[in-house]
C-alpha atoms as a PDB file:
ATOM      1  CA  UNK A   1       0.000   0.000   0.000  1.00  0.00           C
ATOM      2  CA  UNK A   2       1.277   3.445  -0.961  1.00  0.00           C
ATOM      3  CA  UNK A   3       2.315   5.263   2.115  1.00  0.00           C
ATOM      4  CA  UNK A   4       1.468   9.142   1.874  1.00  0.00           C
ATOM      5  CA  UNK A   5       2.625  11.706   4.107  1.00  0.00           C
ATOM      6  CA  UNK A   6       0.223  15.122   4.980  1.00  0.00           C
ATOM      7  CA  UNK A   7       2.500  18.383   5.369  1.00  0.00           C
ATOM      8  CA  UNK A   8       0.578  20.955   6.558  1.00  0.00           C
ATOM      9  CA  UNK A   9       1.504  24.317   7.563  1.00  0.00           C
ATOM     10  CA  UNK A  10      -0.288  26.409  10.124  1.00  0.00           C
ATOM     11  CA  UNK A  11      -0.230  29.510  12.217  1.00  0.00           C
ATOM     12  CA  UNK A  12      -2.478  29.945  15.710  1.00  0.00           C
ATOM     13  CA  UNK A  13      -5.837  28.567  13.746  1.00  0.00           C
ATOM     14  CA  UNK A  14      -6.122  25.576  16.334  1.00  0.00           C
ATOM     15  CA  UNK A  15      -9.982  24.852  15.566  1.00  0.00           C
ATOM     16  CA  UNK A  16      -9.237  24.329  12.420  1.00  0.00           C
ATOM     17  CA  UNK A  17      -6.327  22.005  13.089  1.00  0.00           C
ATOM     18  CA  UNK A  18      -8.962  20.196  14.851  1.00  0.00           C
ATOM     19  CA  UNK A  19     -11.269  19.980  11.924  1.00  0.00           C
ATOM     20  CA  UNK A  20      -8.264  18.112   9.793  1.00  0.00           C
ATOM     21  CA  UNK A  21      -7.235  15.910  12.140  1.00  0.00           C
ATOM     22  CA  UNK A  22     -10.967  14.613  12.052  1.00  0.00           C
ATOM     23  CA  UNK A  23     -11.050  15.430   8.034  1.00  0.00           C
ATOM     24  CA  UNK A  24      -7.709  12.643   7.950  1.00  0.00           C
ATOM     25  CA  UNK A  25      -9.194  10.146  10.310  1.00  0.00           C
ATOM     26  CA  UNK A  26     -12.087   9.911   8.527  1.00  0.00           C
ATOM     27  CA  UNK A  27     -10.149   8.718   5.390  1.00  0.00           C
ATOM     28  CA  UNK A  28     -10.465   5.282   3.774  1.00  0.00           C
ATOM     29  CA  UNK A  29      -6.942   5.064   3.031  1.00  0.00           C
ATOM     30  CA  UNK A  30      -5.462   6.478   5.823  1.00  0.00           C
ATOM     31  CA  UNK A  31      -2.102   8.649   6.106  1.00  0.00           C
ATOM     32  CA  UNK A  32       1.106   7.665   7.677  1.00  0.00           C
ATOM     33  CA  UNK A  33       1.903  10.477   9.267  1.00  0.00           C
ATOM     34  CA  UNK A  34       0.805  14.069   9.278  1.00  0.00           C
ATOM     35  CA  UNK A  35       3.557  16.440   9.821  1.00  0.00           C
ATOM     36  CA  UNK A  36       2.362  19.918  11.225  1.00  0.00           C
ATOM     37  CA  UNK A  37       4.720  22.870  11.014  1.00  0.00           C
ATOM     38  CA  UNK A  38       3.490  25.413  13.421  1.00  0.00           C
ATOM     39  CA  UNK A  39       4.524  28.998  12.478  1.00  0.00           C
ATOM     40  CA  UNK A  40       2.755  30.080  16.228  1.00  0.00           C
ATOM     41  CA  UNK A  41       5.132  31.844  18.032  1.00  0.00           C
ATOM     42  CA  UNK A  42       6.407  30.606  22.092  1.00  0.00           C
ATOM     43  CA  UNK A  43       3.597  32.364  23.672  1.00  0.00           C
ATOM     44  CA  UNK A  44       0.922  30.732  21.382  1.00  0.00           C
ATOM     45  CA  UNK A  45       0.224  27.229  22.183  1.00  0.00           C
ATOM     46  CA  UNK A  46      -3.159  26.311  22.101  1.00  0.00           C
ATOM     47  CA  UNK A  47      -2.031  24.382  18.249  1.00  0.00           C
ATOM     48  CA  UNK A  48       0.446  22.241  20.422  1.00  0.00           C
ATOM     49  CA  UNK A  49      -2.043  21.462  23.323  1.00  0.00           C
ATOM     50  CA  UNK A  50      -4.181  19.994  20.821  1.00  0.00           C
ATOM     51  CA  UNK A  51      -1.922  18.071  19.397  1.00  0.00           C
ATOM     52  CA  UNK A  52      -0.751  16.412  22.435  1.00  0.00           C
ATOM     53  CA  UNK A  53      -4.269  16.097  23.625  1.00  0.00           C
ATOM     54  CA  UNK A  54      -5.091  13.997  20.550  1.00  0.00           C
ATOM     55  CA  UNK A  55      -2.051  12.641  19.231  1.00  0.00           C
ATOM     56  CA  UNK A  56      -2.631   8.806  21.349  1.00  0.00           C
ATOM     57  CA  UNK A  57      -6.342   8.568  19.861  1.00  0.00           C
ATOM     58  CA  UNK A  58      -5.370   9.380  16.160  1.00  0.00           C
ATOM     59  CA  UNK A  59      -4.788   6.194  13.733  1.00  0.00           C
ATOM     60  CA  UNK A  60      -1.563   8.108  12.193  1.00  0.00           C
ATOM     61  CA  UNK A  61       1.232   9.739  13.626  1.00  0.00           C
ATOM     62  CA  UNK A  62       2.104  13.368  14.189  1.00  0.00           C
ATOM     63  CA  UNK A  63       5.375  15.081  13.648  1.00  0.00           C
ATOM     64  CA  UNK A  64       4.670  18.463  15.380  1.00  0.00           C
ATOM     65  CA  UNK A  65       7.119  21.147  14.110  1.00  0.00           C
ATOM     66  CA  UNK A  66       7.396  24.834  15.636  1.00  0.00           C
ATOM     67  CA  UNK A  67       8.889  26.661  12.222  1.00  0.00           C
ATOM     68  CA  UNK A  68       7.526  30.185  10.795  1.00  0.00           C
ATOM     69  CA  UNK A  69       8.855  32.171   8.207  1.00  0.00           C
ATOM     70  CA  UNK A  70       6.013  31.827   5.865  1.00  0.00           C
ATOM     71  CA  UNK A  71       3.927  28.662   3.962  1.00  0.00           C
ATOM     72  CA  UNK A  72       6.272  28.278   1.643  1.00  0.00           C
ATOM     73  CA  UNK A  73       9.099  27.768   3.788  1.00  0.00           C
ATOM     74  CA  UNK A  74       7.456  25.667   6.260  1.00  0.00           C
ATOM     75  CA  UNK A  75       6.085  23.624   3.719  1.00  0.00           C
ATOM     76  CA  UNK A  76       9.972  22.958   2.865  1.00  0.00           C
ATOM     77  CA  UNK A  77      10.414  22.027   6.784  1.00  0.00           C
ATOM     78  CA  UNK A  78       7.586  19.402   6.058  1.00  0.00           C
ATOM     79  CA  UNK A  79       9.289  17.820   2.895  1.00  0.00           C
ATOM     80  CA  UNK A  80      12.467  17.181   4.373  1.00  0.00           C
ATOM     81  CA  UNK A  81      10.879  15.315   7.898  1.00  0.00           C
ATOM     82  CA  UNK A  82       7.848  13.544   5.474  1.00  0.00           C
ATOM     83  CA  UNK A  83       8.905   9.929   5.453  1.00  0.00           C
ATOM     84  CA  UNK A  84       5.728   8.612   2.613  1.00  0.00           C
ATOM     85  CA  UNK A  85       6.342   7.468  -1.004  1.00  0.00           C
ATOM     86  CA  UNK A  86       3.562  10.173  -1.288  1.00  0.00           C
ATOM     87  CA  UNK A  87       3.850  13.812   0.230  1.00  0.00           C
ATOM     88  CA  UNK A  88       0.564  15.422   0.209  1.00  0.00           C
ATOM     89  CA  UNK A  89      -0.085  19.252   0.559  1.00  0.00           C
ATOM     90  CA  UNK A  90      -3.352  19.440   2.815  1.00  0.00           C
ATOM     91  CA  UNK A  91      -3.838  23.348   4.256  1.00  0.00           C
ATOM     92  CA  UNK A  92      -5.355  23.387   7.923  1.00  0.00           C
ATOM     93  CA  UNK A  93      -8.609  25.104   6.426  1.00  0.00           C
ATOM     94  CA  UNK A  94      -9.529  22.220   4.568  1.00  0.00           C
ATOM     95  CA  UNK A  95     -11.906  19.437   4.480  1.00  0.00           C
ATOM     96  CA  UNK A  96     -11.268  16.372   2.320  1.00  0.00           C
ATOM     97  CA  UNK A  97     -14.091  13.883   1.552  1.00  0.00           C
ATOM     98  CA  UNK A  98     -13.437  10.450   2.874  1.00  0.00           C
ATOM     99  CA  UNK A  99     -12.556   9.004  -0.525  1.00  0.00           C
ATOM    100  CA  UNK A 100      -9.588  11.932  -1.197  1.00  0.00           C
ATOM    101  CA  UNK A 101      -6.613   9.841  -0.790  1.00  0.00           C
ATOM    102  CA  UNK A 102      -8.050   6.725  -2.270  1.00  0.00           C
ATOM    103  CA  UNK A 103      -9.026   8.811  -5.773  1.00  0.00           C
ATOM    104  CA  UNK A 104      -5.709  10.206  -5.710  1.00  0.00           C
ATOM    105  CA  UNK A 105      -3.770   7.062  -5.760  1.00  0.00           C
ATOM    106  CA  UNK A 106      -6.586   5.614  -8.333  1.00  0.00           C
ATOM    107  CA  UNK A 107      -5.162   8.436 -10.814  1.00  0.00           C
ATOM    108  CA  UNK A 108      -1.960   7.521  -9.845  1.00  0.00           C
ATOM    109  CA  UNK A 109      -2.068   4.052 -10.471  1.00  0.00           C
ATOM    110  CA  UNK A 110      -3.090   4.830 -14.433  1.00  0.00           C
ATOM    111  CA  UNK A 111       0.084   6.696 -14.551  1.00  0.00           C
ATOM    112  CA  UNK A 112       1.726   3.558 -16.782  1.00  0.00           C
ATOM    113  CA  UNK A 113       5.141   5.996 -17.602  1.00  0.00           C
ATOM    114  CA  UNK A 114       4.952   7.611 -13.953  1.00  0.00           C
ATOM    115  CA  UNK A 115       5.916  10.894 -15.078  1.00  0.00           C
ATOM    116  CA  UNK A 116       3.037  12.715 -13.122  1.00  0.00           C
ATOM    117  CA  UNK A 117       4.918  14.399 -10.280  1.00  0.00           C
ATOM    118  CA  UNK A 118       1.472  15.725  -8.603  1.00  0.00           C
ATOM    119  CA  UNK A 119      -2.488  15.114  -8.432  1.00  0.00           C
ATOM    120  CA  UNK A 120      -4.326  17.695  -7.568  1.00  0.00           C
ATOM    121  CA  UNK A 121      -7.939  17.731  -5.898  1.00  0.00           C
ATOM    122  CA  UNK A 122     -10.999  19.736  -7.100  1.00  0.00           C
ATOM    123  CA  UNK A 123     -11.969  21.673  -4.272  1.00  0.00           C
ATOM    124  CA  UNK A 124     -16.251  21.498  -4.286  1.00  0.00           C
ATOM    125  CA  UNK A 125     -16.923  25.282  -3.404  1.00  0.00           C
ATOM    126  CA  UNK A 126     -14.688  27.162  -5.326  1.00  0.00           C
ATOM    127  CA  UNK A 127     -16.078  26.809  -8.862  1.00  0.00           C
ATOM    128  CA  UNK A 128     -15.429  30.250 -10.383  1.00  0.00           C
ATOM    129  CA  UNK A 129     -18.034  30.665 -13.830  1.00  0.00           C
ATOM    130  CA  UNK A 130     -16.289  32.502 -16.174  1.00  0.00           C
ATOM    131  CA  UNK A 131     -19.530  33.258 -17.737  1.00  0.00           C
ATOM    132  CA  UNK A 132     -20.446  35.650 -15.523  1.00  0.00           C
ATOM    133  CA  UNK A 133     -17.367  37.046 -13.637  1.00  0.00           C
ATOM    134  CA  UNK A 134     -17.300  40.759 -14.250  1.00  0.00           C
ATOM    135  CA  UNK A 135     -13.121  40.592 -14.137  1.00  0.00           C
ATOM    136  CA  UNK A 136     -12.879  37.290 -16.634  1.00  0.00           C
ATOM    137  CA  UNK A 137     -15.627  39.044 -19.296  1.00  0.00           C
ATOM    138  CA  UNK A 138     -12.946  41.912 -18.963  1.00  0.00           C
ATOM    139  CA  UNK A 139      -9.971  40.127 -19.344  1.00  0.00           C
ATOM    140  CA  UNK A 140     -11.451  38.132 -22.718  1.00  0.00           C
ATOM    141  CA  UNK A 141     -12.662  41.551 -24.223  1.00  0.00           C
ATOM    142  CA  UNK A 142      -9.007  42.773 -23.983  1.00  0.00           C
ATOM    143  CA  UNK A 143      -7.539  39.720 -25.083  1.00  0.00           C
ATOM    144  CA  UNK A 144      -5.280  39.914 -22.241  1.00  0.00           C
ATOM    145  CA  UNK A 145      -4.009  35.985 -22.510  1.00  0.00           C
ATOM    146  CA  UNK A 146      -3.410  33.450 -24.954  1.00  0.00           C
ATOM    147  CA  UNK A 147      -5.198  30.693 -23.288  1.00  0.00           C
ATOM    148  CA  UNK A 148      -8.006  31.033 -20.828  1.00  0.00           C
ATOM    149  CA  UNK A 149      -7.967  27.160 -20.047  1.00  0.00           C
ATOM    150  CA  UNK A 150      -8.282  26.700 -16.373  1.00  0.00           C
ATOM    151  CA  UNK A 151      -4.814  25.598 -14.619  1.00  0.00           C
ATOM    152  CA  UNK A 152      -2.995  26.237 -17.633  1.00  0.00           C
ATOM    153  CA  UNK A 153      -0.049  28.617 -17.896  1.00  0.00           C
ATOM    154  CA  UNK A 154       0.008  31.864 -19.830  1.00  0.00           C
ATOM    155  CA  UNK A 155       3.716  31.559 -21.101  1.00  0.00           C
ATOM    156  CA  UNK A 156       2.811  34.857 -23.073  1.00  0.00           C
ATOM    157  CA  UNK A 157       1.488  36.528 -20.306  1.00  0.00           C
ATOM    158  CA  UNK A 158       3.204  34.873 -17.211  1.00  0.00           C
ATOM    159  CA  UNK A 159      -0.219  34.462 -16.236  1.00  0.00           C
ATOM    160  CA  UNK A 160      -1.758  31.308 -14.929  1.00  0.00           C
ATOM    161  CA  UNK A 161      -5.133  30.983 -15.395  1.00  0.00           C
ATOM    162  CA  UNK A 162      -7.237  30.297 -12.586  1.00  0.00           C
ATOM    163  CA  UNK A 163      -7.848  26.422 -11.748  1.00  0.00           C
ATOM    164  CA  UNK A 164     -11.146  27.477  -9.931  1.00  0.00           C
ATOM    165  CA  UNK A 165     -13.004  28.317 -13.576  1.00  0.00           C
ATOM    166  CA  UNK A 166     -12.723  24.365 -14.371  1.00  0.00           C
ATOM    167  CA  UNK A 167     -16.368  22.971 -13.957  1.00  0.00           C
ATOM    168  CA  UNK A 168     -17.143  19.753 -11.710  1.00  0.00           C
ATOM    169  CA  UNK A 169     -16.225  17.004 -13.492  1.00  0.00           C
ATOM    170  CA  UNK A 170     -15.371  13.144 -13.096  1.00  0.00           C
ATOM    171  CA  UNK A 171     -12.646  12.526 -14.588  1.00  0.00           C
ATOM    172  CA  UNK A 172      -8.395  13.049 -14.430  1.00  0.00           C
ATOM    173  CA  UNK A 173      -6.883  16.135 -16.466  1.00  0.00           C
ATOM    174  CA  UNK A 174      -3.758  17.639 -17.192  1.00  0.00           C
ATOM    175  CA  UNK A 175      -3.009  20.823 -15.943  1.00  0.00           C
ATOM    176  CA  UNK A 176       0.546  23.101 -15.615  1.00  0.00           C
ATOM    177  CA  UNK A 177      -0.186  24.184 -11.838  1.00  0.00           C
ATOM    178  CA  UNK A 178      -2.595  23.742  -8.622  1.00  0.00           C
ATOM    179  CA  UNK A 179      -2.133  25.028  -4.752  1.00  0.00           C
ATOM    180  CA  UNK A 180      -0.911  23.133  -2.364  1.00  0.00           C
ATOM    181  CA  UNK A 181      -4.067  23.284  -0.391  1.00  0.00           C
ATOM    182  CA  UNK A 182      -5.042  19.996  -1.370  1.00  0.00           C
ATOM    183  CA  UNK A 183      -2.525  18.009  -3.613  1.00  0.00           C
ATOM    184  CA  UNK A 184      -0.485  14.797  -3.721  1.00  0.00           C
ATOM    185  CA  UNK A 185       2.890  14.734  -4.836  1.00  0.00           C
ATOM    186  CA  UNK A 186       5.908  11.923  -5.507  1.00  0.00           C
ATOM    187  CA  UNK A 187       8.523  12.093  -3.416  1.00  0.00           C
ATOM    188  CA  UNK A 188      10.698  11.198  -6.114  1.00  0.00           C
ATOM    189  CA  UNK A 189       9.911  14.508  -7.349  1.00  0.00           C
ATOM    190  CA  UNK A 190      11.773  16.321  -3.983  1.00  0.00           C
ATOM    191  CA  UNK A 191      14.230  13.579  -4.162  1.00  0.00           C
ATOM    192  CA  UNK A 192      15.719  15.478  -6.841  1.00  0.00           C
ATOM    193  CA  UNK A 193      16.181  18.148  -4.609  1.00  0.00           C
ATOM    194  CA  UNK A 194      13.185  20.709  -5.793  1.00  0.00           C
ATOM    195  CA  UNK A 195      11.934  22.622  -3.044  1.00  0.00           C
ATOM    196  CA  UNK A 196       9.179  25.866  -2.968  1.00  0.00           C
ATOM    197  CA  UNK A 197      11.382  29.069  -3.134  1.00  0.00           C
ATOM    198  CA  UNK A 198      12.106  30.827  -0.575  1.00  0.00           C
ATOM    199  CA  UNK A 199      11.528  33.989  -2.684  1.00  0.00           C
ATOM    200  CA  UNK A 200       8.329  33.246  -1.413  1.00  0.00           C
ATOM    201  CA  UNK A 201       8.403  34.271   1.798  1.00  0.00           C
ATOM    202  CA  UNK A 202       5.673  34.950   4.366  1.00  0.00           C
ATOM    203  CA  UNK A 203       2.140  35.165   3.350  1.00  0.00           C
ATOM    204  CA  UNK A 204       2.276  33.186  -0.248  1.00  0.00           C
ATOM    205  CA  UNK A 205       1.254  33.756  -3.155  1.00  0.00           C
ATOM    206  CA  UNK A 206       1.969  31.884  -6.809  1.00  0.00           C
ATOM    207  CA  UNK A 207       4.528  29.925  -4.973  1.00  0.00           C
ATOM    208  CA  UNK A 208       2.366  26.559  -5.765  1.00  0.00           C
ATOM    209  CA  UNK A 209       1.962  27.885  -9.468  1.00  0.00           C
ATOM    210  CA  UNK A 210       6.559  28.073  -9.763  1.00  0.00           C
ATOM    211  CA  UNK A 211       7.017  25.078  -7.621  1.00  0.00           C
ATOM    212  CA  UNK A 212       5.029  22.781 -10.362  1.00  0.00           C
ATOM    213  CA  UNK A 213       6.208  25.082 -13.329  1.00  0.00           C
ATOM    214  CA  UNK A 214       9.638  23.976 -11.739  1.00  0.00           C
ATOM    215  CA  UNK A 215       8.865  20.064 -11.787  1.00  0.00           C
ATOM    216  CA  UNK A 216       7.365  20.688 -15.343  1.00  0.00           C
ATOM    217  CA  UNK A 217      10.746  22.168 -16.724  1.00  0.00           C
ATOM    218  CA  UNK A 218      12.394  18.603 -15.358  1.00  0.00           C
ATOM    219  CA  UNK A 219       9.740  16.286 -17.210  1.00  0.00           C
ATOM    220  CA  UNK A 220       7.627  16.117 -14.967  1.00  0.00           C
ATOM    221  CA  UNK A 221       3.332  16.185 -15.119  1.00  0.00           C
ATOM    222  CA  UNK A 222       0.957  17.521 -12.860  1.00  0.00           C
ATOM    223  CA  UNK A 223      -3.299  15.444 -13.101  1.00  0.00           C
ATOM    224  CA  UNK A 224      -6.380  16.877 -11.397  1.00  0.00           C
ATOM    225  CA  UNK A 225      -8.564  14.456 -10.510  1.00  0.00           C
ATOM    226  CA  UNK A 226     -12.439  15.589 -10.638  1.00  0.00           C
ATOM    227  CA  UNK A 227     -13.244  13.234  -7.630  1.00  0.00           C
ATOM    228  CA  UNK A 228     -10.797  13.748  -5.222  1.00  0.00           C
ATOM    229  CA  UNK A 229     -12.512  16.266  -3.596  1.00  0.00           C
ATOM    230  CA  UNK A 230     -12.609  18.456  -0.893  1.00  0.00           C
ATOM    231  CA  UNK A 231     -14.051  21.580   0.552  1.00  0.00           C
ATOM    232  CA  UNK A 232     -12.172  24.700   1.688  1.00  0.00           C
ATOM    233  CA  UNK A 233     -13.154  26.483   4.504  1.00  0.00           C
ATOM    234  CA  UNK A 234     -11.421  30.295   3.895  1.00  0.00           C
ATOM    235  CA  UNK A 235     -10.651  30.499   7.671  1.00  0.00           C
ATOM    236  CA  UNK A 236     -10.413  33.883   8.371  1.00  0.00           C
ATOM    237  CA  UNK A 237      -7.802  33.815  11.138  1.00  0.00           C
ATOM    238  CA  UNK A 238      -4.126  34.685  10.256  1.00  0.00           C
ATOM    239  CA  UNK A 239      -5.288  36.814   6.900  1.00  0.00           C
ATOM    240  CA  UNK A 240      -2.695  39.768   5.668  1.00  0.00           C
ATOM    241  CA  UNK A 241      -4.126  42.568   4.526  1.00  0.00           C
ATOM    242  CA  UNK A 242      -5.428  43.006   1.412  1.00  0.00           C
ATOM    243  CA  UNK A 243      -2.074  46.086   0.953  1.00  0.00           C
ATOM    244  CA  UNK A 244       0.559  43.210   1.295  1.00  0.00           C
ATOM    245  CA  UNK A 245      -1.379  40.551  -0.987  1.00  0.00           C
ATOM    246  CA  UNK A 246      -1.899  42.986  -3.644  1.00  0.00           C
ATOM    247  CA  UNK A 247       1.533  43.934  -3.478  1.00  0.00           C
ATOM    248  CA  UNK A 248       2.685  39.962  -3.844  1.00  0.00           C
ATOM    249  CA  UNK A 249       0.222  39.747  -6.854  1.00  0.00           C
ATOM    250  CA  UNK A 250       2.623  42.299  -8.537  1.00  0.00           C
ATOM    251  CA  UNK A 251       5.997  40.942  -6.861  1.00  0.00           C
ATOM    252  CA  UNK A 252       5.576  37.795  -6.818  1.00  0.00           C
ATOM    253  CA  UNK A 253       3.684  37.019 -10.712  1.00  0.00           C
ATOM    254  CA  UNK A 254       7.045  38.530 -11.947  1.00  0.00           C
ATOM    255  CA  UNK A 255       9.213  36.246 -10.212  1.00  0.00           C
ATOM    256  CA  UNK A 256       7.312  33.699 -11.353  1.00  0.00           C
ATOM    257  CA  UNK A 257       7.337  35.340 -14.948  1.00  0.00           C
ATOM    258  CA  UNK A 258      11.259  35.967 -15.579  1.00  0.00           C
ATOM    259  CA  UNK A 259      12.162  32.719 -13.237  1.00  0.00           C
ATOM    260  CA  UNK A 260      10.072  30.302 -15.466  1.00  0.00           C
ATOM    261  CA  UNK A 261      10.414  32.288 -18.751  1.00  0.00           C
ATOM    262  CA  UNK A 262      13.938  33.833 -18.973  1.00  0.00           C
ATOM    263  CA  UNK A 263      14.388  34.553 -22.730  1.00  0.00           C
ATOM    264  CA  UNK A 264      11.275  36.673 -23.029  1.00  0.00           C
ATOM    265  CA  UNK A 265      10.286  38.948 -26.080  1.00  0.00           C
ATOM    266  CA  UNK A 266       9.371  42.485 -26.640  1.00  0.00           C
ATOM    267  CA  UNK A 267       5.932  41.261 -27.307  1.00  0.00           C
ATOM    268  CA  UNK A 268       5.764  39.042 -23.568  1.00  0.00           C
ATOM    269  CA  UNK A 269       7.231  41.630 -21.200  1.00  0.00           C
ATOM    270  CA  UNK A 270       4.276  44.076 -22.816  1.00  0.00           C
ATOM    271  CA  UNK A 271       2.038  41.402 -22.112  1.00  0.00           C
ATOM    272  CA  UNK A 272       2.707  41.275 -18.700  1.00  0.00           C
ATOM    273  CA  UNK A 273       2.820  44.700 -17.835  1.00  0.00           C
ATOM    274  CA  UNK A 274      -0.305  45.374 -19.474  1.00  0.00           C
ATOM    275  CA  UNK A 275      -2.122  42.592 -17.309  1.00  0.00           C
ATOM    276  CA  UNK A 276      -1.003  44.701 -14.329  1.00  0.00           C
ATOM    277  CA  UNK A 277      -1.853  48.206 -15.822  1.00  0.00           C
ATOM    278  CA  UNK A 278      -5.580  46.362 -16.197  1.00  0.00           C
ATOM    279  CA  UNK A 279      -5.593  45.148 -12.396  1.00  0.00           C
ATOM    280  CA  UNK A 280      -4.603  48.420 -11.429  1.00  0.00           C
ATOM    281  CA  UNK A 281      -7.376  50.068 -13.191  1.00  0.00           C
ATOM    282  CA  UNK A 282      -9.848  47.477 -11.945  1.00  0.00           C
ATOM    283  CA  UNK A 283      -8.889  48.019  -8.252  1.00  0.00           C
ATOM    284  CA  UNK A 284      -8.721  51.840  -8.412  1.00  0.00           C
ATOM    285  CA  UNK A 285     -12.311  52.068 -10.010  1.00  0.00           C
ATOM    286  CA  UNK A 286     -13.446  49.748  -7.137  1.00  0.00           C
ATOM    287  CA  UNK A 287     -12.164  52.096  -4.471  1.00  0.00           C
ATOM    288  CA  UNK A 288     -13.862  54.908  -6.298  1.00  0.00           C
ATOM    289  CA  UNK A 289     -16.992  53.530  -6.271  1.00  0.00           C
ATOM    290  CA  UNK A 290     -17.306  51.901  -3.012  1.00  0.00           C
ATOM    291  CA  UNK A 291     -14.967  54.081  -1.251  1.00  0.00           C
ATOM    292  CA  UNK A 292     -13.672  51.208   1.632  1.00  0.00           C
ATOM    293  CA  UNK A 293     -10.558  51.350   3.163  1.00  0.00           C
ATOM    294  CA  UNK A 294      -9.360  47.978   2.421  1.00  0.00           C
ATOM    295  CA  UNK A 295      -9.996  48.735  -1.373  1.00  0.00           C
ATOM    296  CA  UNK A 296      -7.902  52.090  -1.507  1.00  0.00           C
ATOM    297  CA  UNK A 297      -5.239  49.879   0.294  1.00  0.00           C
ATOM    298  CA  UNK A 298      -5.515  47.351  -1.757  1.00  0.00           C
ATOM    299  CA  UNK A 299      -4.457  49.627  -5.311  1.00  0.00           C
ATOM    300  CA  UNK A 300      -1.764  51.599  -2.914  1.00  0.00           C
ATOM    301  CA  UNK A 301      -0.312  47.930  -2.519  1.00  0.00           C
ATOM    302  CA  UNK A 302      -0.630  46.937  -6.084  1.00  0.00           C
ATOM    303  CA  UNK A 303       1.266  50.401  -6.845  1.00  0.00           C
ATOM    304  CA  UNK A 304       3.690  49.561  -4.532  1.00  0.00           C
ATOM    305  CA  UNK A 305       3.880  46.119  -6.555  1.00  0.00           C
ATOM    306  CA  UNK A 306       4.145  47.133  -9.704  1.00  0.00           C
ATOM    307  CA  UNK A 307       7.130  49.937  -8.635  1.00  0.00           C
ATOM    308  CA  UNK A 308       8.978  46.956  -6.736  1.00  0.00           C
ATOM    309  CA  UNK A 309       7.970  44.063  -9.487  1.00  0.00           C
ATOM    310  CA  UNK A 310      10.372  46.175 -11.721  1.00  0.00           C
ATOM    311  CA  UNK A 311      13.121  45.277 -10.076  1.00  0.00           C
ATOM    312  CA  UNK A 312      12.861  41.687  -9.503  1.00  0.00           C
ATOM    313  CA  UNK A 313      15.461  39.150 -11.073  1.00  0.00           C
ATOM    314  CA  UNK A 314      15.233  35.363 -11.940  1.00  0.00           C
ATOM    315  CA  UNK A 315      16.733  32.781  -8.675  1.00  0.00           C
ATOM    316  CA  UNK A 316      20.121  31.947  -8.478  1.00  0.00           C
ATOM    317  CA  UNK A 317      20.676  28.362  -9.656  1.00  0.00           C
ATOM    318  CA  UNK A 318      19.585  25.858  -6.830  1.00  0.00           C
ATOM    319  CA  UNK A 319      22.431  23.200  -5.167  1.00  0.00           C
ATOM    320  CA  UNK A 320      21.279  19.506  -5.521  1.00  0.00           C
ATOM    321  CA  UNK A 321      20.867  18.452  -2.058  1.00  0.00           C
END
């Protein structure tokens, strides 16, 4: 039986800790081991009470881990103490259904060349209809992209398309990217010594989207599987504000942009920028007409993004480990 490890990175949300735990236990194919990295710092240990509290009664183990420094990072803590053939990417806001694992290793198992690196869950309530999203109509009418299918990769753009716009559906397809909120991937994959960057530190954003756009560049795949599902629960505890994220969605989409397309053209790098022009326009008429704090911070941040984004240069070349 495949033996699949749950990393899962958290930061004083200790009710919804508790809500995993259960989520796991409840699987048909159960984990071996769920390693928790705790960001919390010394003064905060109501995660760690629960975790001692529980850890006899639970049919897997728990590697409790007191690391900050961001998801990303602490998601690299979790790799390197994971012992499964299977390391599995579970946030601490989300529910799986009892079948998860057990669809997972189904899509696995028609892998016949096993070149998928990663399988990705549907998460239930998410589904984003393109349809009828005011920002999507936009972005089609200008032609921003050069693919609008969902979990694909704008190499034109250094845009990747929202996942969430995919549909409910039944079956396993290929995709360039997914978040690690709910995702299984081979270890053989981090055997080779690929890792989130640390780029991305503290609150993350796109780091998923470069970590699989990484494994892609070395051969390997990345499946969604329509029924491996789950359900998210958007806790609101430990949120940044809406400044700093807007910021990262500047910062952070050009890192991924110049690190996973370095010879870019004329025609890409206007691409790009114009995509950010466009969500700078969006968010400054939003403040204008609704007038809410968070909203004028929000297109300061994305200001201050697009200023810093500027300046941002591809990673230095990675040691094997």
């Amino acid at each position: 039986m495949p033996t699949i490890s749950v990393v899962t990175p958290t930061l004083d949300r200790p009710d919804e800790v508790k809500k995993l735990l259960e989520s796991l236990a409840a699987q048909r194919r159960l984990p071996l081991e769920l390693v928790l990295v705790d960001g919390a710092p010394p003064s905060l240990e109501a995660t760690e009470a629960l975790v001692r509290s529980t850890k006899g009664e639970l049919p897997f183990a728990i590697n409790y881990i007191r690391r900050g420094g961001g998801t990303a990072i602490q998601r690299n803590i979790g790799i390197d103490a994971a012992r499964g053939q299977f390391i599995a990417f579970v946030d601490d806001d989300i529910v799986l259904e009892p079948s998860f694992f057990d669809e997972i290793i189904d899509a696995y198992a028609a892998d016949d060349e096993k070149r998928v690196g990663a399988v990705a869950g549907y998460i239930s309530n998410q589904y984003l209809n393109p349809a009828t999203s005011p920002r999507w109509r936009w972005y089609r009418r200008l032609r921003l992209f050069t693919t609008y299918e969902p979990g694909r990769f704008d190499f034109e753009s250094g845009y990747p398309i929202n996942r969430y716009m995919q549909p409910p559906h039944e079956g396993v397809r290929e995709i360039d990217f997914a978040g690690s909120n709910c995702v299984v991937w081979r270890r053989e994959v981090f055997d080779q010594g690929l890792r989130f960057s640390e780029f991305f530190a503290d609150y993350g954003v796109v780091e998923d989207a470069h970590l699989a756009l990484s494994a892609h560049r070395r051969g390997w795949k990345m499946w969604e599987a329509g029924r491996a599902r789950c359900v998210h629960m958007h806790s609101p505890r430990g949120r940044v504000s809406t400044r700093s994220v807007a910021r990262k969605t500047a910062v952070n989409y050009r890192f991924l942009f110049v690190d996973i397309v370095p010879k870019r053209t004329l025609v890409q790098e206007l691409r790009f920028w114009r995509v950010q022009v466009v969500d700078l326009v969006r968010l400054f008429a939003w403040a204008v007409r609704h007038g809410k704090k968070d909203e004028w911070a929000a297109t300061v941040g994305k200001v201050e993004g697009i200023i810093a984004a500027t300046r941002v240069r591809p990673a230095a070349p990675t040691p094997p480990r």
